[in-house]
Protein backbone atom coordinates (compact mmCIF):
# COMPACT_ATOMS: atom_id res chain seq x y z
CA UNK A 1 27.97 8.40 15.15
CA UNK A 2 30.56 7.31 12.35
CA UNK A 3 30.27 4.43 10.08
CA UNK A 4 32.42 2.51 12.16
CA UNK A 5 31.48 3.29 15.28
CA UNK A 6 29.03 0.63 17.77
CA UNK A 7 27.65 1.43 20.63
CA UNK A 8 25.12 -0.61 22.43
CA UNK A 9 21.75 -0.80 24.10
CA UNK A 10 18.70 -3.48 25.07
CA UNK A 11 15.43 -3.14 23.99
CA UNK A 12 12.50 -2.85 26.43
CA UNK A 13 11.38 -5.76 25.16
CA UNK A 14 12.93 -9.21 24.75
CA UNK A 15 12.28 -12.58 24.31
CA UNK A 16 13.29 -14.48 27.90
CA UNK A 17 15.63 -16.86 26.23
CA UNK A 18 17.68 -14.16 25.32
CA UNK A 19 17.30 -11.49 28.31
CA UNK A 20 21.04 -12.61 29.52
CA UNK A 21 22.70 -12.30 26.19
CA UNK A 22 24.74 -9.50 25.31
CA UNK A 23 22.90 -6.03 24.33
CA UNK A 24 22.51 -5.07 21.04
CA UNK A 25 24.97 -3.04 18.93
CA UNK A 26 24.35 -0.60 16.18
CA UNK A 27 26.36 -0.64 12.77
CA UNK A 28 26.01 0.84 9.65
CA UNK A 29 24.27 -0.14 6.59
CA UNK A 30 26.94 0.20 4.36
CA UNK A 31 28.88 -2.62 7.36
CA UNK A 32 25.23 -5.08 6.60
CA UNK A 33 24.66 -4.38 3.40
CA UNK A 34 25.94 -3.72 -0.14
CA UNK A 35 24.70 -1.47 -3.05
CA UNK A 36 23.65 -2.88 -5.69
CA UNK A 37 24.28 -1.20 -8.88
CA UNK A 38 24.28 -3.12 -11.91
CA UNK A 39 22.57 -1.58 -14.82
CA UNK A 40 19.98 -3.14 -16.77
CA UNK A 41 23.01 -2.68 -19.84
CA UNK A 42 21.79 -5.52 -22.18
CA UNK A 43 17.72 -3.96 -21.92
CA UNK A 44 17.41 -7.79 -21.47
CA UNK A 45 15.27 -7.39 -18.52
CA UNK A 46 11.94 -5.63 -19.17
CA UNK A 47 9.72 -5.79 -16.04
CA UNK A 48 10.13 -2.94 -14.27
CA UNK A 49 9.12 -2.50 -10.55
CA UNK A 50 8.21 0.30 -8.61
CA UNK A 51 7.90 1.09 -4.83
CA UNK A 52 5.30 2.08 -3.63
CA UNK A 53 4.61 3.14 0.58
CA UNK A 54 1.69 1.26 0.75
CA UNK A 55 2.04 -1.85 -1.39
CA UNK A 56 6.09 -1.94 -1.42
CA UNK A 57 7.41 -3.13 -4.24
CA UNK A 58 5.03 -3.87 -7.16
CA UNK A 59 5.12 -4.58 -10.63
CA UNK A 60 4.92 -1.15 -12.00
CA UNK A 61 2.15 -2.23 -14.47
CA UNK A 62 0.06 -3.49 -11.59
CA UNK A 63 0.50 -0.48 -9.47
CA UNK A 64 -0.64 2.09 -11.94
CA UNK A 65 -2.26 0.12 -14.66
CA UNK A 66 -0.14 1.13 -17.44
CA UNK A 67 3.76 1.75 -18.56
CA UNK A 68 5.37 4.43 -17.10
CA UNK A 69 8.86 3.80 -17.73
CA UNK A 70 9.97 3.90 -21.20
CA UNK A 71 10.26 -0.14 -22.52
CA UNK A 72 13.19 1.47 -24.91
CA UNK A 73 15.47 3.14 -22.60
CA UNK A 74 15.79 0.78 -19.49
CA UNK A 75 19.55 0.48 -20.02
CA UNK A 76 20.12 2.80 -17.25
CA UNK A 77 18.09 0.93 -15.07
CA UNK A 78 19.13 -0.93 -11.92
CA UNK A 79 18.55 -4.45 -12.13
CA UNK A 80 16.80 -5.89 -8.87
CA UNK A 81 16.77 -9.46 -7.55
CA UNK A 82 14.21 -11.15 -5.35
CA UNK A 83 15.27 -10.57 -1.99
CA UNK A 84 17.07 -7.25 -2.18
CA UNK A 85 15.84 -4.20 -0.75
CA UNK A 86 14.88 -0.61 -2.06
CA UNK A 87 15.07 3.07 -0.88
CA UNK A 88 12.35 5.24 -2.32
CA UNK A 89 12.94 9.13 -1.49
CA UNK A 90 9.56 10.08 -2.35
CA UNK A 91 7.82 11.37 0.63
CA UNK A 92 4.32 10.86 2.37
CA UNK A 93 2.16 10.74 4.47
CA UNK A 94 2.67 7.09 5.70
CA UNK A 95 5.88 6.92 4.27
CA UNK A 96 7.47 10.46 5.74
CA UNK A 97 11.58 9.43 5.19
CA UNK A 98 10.48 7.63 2.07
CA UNK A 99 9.85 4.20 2.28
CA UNK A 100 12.37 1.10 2.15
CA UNK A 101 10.68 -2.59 1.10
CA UNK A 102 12.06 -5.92 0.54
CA UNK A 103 11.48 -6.95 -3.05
CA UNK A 104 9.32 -10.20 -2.81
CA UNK A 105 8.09 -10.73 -6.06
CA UNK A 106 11.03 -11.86 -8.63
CA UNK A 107 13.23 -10.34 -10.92
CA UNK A 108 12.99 -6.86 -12.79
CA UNK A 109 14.78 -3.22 -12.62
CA UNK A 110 14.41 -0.06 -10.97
CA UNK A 111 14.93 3.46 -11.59
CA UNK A 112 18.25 4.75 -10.97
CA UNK A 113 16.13 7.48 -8.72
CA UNK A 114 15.77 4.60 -6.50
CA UNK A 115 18.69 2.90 -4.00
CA UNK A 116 18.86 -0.93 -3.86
CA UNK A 117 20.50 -2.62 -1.47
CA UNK A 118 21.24 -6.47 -0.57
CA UNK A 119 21.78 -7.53 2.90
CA UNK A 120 25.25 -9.82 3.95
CA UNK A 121 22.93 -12.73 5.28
CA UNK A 122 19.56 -12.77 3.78
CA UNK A 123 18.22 -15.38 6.47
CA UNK A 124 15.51 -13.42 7.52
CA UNK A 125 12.82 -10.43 7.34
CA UNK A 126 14.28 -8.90 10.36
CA UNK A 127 15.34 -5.56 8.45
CA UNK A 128 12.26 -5.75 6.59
CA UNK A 129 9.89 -5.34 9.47
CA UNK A 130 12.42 -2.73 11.26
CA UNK A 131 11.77 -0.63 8.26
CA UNK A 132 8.14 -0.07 8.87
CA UNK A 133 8.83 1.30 12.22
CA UNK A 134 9.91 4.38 12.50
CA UNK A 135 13.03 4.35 14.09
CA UNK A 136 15.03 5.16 11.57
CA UNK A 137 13.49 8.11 10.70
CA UNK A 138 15.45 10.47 12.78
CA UNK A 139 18.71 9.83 11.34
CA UNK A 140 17.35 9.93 7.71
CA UNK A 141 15.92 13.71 8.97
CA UNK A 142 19.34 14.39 10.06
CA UNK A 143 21.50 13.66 6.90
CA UNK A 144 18.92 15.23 4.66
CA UNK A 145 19.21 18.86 2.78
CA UNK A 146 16.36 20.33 1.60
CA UNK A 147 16.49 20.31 -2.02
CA UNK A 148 14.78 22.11 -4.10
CA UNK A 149 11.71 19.72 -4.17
CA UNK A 150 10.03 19.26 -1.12
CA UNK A 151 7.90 15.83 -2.00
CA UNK A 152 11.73 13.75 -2.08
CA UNK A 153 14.49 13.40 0.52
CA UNK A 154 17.55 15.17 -0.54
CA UNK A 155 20.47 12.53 0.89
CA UNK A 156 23.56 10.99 -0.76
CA UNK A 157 24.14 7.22 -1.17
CA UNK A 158 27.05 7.60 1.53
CA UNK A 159 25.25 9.21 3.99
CA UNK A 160 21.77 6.38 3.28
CA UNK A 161 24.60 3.70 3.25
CA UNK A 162 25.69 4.95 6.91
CA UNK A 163 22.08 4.81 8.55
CA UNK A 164 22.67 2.98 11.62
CA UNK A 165 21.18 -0.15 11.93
CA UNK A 166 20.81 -3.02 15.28
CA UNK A 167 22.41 -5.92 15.60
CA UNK A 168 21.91 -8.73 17.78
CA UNK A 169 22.77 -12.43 17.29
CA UNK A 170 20.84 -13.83 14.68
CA UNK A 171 18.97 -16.16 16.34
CA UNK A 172 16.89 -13.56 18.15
CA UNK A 173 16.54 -11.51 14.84
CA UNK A 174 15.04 -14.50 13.48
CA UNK A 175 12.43 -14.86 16.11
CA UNK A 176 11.32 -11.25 16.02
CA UNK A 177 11.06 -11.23 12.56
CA UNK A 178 8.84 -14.51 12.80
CA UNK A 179 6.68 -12.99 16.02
CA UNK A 180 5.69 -9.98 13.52
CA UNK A 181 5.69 -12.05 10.12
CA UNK A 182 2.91 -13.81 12.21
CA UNK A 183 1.08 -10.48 13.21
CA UNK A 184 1.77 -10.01 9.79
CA UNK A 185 -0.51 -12.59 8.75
CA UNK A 186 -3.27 -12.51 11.47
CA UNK A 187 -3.58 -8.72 10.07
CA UNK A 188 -3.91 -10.29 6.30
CA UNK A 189 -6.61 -12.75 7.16
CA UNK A 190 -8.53 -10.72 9.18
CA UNK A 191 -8.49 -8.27 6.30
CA UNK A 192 -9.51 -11.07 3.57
CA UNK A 193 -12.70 -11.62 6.42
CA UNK A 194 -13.27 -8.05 6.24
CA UNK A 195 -13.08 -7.90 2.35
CA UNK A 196 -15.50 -10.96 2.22
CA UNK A 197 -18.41 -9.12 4.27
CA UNK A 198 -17.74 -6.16 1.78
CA UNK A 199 -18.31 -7.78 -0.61
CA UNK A 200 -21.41 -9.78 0.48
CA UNK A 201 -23.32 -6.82 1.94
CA UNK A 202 -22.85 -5.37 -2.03
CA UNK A 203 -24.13 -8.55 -3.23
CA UNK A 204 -27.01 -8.58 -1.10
CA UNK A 205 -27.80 -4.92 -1.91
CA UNK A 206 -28.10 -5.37 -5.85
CA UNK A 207 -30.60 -8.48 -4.56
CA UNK A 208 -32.37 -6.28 -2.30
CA UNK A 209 -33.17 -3.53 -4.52
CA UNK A 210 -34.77 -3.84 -7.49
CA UNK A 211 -32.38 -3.13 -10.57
CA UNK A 212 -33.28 -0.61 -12.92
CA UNK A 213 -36.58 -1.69 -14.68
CA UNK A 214 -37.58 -4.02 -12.58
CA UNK A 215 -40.07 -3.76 -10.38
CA UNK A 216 -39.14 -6.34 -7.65
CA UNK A 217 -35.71 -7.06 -6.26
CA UNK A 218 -34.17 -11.01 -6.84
CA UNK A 219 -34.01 -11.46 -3.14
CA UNK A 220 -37.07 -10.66 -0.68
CA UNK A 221 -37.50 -11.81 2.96
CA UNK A 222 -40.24 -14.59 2.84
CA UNK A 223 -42.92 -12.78 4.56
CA UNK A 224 -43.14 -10.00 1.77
CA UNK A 225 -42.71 -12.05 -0.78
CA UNK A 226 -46.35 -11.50 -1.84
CA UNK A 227 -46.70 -7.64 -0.56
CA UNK A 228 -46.67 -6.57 -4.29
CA UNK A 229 -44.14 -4.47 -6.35
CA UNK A 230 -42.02 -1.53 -5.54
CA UNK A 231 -42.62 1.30 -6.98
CA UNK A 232 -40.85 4.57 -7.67
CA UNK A 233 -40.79 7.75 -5.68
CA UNK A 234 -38.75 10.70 -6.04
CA UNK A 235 -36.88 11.66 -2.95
CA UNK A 236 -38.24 15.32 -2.71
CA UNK A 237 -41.53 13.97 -1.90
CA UNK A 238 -40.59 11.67 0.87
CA UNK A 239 -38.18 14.68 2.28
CA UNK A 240 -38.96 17.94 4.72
CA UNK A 241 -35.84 19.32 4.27
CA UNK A 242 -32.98 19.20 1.67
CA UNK A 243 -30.15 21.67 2.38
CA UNK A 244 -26.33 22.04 3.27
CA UNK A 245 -25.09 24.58 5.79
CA UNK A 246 -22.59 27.36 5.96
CA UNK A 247 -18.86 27.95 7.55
CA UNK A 248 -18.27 30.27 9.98
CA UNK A 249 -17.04 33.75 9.30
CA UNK A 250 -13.63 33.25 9.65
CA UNK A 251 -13.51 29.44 9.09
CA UNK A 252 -11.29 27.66 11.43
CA UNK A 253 -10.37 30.12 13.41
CA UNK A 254 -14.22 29.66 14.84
CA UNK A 255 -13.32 25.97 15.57
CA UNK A 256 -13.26 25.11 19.15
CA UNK A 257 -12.89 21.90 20.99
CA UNK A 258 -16.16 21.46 22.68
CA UNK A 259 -19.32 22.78 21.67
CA UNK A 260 -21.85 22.33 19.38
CA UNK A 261 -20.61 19.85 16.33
CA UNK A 262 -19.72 21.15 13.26
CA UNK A 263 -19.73 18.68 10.91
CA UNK A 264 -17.75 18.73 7.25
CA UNK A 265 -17.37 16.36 4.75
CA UNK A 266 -14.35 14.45 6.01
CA UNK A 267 -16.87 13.57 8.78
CA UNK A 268 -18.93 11.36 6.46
CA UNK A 269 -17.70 8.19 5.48
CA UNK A 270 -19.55 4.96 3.23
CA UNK A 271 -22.78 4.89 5.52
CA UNK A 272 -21.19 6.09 8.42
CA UNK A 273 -20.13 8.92 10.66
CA UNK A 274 -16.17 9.44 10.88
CA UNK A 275 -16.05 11.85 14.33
CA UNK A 276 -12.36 11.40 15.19
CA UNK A 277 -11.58 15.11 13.98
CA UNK A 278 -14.53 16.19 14.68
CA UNK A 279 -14.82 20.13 15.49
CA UNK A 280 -16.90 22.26 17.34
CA UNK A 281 -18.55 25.71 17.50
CA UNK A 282 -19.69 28.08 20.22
CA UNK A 283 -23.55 29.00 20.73
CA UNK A 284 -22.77 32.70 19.95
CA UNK A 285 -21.54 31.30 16.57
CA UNK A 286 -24.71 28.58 16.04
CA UNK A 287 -27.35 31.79 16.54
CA UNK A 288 -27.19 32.31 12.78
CA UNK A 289 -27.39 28.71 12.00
CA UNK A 290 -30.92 27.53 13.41
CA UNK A 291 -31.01 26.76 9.77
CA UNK A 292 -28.76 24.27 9.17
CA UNK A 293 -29.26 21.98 12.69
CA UNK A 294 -29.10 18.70 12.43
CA UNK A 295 -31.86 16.47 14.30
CA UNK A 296 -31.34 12.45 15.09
CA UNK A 297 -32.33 10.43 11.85
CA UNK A 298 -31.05 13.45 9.23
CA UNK A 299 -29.46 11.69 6.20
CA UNK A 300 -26.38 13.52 5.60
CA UNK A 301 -24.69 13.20 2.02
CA UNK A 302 -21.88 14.74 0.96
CA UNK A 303 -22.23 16.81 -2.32
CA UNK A 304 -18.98 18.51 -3.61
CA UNK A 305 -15.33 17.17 -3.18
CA UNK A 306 -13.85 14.13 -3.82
CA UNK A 307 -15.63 12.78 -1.02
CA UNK A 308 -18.93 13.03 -3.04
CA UNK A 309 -21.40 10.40 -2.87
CA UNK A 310 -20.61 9.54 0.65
CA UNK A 311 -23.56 9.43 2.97
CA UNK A 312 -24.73 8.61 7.24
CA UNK A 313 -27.08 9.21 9.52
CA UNK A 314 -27.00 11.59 11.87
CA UNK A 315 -27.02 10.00 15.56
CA UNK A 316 -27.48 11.96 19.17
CA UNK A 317 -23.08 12.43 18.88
CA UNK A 318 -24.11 15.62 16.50
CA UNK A 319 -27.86 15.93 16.87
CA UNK A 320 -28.20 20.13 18.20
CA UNK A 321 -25.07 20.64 15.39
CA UNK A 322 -24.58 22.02 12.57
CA UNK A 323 -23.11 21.03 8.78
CA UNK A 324 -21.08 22.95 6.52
CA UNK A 325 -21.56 24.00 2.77
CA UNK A 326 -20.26 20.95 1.75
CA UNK A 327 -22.69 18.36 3.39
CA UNK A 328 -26.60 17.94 2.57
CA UNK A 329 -29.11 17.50 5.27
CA UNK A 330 -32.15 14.87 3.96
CA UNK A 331 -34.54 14.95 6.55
CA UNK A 332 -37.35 12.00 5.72
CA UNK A 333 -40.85 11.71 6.43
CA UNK A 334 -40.54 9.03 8.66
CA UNK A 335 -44.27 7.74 7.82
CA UNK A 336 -43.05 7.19 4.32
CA UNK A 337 -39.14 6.67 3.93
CA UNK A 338 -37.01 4.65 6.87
CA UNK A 339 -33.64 6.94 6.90
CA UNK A 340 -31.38 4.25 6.73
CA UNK A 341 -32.73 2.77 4.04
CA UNK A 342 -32.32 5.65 2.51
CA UNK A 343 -28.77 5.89 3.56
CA UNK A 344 -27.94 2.58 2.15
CA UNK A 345 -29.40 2.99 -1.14
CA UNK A 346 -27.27 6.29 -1.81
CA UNK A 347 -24.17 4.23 -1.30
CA UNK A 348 -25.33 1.33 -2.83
CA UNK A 349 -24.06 0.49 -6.45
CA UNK A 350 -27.23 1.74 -7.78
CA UNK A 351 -27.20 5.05 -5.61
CA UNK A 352 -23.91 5.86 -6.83
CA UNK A 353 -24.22 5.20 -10.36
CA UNK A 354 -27.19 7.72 -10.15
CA UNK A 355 -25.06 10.45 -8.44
CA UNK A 356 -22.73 10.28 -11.25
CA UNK A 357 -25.26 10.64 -13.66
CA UNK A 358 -26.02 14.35 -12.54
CA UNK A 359 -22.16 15.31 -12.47
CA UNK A 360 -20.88 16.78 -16.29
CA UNK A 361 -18.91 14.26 -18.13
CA UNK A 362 -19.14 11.81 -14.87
CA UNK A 363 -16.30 13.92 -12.79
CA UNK A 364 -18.27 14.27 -9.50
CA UNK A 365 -18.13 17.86 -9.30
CA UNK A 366 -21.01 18.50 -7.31
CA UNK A 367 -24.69 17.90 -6.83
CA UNK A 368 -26.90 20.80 -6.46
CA UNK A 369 -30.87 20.45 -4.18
CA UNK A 370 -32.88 20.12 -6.98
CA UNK A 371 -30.83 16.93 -8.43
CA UNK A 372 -31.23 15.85 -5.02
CA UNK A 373 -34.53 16.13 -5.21
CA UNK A 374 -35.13 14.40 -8.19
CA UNK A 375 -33.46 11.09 -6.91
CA UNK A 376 -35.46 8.40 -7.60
CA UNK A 377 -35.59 5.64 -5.07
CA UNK A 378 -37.41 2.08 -5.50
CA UNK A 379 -39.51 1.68 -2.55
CA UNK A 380 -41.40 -1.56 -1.15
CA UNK A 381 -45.27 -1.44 -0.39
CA UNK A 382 -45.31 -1.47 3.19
CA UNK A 383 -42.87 0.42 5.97
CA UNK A 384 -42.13 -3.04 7.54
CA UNK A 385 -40.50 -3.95 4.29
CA UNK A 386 -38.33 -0.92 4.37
CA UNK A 387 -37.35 -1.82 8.15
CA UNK A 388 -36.06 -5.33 7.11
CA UNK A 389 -34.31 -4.13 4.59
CA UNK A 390 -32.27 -1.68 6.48
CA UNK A 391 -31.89 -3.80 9.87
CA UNK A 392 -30.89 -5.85 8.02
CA UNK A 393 -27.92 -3.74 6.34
CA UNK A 394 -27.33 -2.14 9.52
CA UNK A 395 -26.54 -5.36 10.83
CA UNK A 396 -24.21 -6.09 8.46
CA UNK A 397 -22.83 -2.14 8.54
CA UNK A 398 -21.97 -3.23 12.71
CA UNK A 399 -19.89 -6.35 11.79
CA UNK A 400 -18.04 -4.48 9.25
CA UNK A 401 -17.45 -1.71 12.02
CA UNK A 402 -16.28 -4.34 14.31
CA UNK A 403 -14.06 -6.11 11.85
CA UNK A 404 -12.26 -2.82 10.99
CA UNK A 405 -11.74 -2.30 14.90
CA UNK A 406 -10.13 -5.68 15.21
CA UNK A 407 -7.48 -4.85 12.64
CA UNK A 408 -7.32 -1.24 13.99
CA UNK A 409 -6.28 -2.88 17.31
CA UNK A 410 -4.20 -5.84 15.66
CA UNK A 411 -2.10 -2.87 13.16
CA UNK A 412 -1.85 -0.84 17.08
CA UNK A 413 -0.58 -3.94 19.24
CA UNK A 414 1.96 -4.58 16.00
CA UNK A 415 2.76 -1.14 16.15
CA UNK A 416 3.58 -1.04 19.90
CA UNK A 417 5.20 -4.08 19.70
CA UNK A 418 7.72 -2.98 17.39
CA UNK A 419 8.60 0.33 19.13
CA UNK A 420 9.58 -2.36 22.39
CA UNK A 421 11.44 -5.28 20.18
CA UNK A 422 13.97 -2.71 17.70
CA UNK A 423 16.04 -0.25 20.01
CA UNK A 424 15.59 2.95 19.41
CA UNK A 425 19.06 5.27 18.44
CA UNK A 426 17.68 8.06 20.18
CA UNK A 427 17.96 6.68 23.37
CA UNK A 428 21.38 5.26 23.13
CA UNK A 429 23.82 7.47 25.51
CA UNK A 430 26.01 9.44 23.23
């Protein structure tokens, strides 16, 4: 399709007051929109702003805590008004065209590596919302060359200035852009509600355990508040097993999709199991791994990898499975240590801090059985203690689950939503 050319289409989805208007056209950017392009000549302006795919755009300073650009040589730098919009050909994983954002927070400049662009009429966030979908995306594939680095889109101003855009009367822009602003904010405060039990269940763990050299924690339930002090144990007494497994011969190539679980690191999350991707192996294959089976109540804790640190308890989804080289199996003496308790206190603040101590120079390299068996972890007098404690956390742990479900589902409906309001230039008959 040229520059010039419109053709038309309806979306699947549409607000009734506007079902018998006419159907939607598609023009080009460069028709909507204008370049802008004036260069930061005086080095008057000194803020410099960045965009990024998952914040949009950002002070630079904020986004990576220090100066990136040089403060000296900013003449060449686009200057960028609140309002306009930016084209960032870096390429990700959420962000797989690059990502375009609407610059909300003031005035500043960009890199020239960076298009900005300001809309005709600037009456609403319609554009800005139909650039998180991803319907774009094809064209922008299209118009690309592959350049000689393969983390950028390779594409010309002309040919990013002639992305096809829709067009309908402004009126129903406007109330599309106002049906997902509001999604929009529905998703932020049910975030700021899950933030807020974050952050309480990490106060109420530095109450609940004792900090280091005390003997009894700042908070207690009220029946144990005269059960005595804690005391401390290390973990390889309180443990009948400490020890990671092995990958298949052959790695994935093993992997099936039913089976016996094979769990890995990416499997373990911040006191919980992540089993979206998880993988399986055949019997044949778990013969030589009697080993390394996991049984209901096993704390398993990651111990090389970024992911270090991260810890859950093994549940009847993987008990009969197996772990990898990369994930530690704790299995407790349930007479003296409660499992979850145990879980929680290796991601706790405290936990942590105490991982870190056994990597070299604090980089989290990896933690080896006998470190493991070291840990020391405060424990209360009496079991009953321990199971307060960690129904209580678990508790908490569920309505943290449940909060990251709701915005799951609110991010999917917003998601779906979108694909129904924007047409899609795919499906427009050529």
């Amino acid at each position: 399709m040229s520059g010039n050319e419109k053709k038309t289409m309806v979306p699947r989805l549409r607000f009734p007051e506007f079902c018998n208007d006419q159907p939607w056209s598609f023009q080009a950017l460069g028709k909507l929109a204008k370049r802008s392009t004036q260069k930061n000549v005086s080095g008057d302006i000194t803020r410099v702003l960045t965009n990024s795919a998952e914040y949009g755009v950002i002070d630079q300073r904020d986004f990576f805590d220090k100066d990136i650009a040089n403060q000296g040589n900013l003449e060449g730098y686009y200057i960028i008004e609140k309002g306009d919009y930016v084209y960032n050909p870096r390429i990700s994983v959420t962000a797989p065209v690059g990502p375009v954002s609407k610059n909300r927070i003031g005035l500043g400049v960009m890199s020239p590596l960076y298009t900005v662009f300001r809309f005709n009429n600037k009456q609403n966030d319609f554009y800005a919302h139909y650039f998180k979908s991803t319907h774009w995306h094809h064209y922008m594939r299209q118009v690309s060359s592959t350049g000689a680095r393969h983390d950028r889109m390779s594409i010309t101003n002309d040919d990013f200035m002639g992305l096809p855009l829709p067009v309908s009367k402004p009126e129903e822009q406007k109330k599309i852009a106002n049906c997902l602003s509001s999604l929009d904010e529905l998703i932020t405060a049910e975030t700021q509600k899950l933030d807020t039990l974050k952050t309480h269940k990490k106060g109420l763990m530095q109450q609940l355990f004792p900090r280091e050299g005390e003997t009894v924690p700042r908070l207690r339930f009220p029946e144990f508040r005269e059960a005595g002090e804690w005391t401390e144990c290390e973990l390889g007494s309180l443990t009948t097993k400490v020890g990671s497994g092995i990958t298949p011969t052959g790695g994935n190539k093993n992997y099936k999709t039913d089976g016996r679980p094979f769990v890995r690191s990416q499997n373990i999350g911040w006191g919980k199991l992540i089993l979206d991707d998880v993988v399986f192996i055949d019997e044949g294959t778990h013969k030589s791994f009697d080993s390394t089976e996991i049984k209901v109540s096993d704390v398993l804790l990651n111990i090389t990898g970024a992911s270090i640190g991260r810890s859950a308890v093994a549940d009847s989804r993987i008990a009969g499975g197996n772990v990898n080289q990369h994930v530690c199996i704790i299995r407790v003496k349930h007479n003296e240590l409660n499992p979850t308790l145990l879980n929680q206190f290796l991601i706790s603040e405290r936990g942590q801090k105490k991982i870190d101590s056994f990597q070299a120079g604090g980089n989290r390299q990896g933690l080896n059985f006998a470190q493991i068996r070291s840990f020391e972890i405060p424990l209360p007098p009496t079991k009953n203690e321990q199971r307060r404690i960690a129904d209580c956390l678990s508790s908490l742990n569920d309505r943290i689950t449940a909060q990251n479900q709701k915005i799951d589902t609110l991010k999917s409906h917003k998601r779906g939503l979108m694909q129904q309001l924007f047409p899609a230039l795919d499906e427009v008959p050529a």
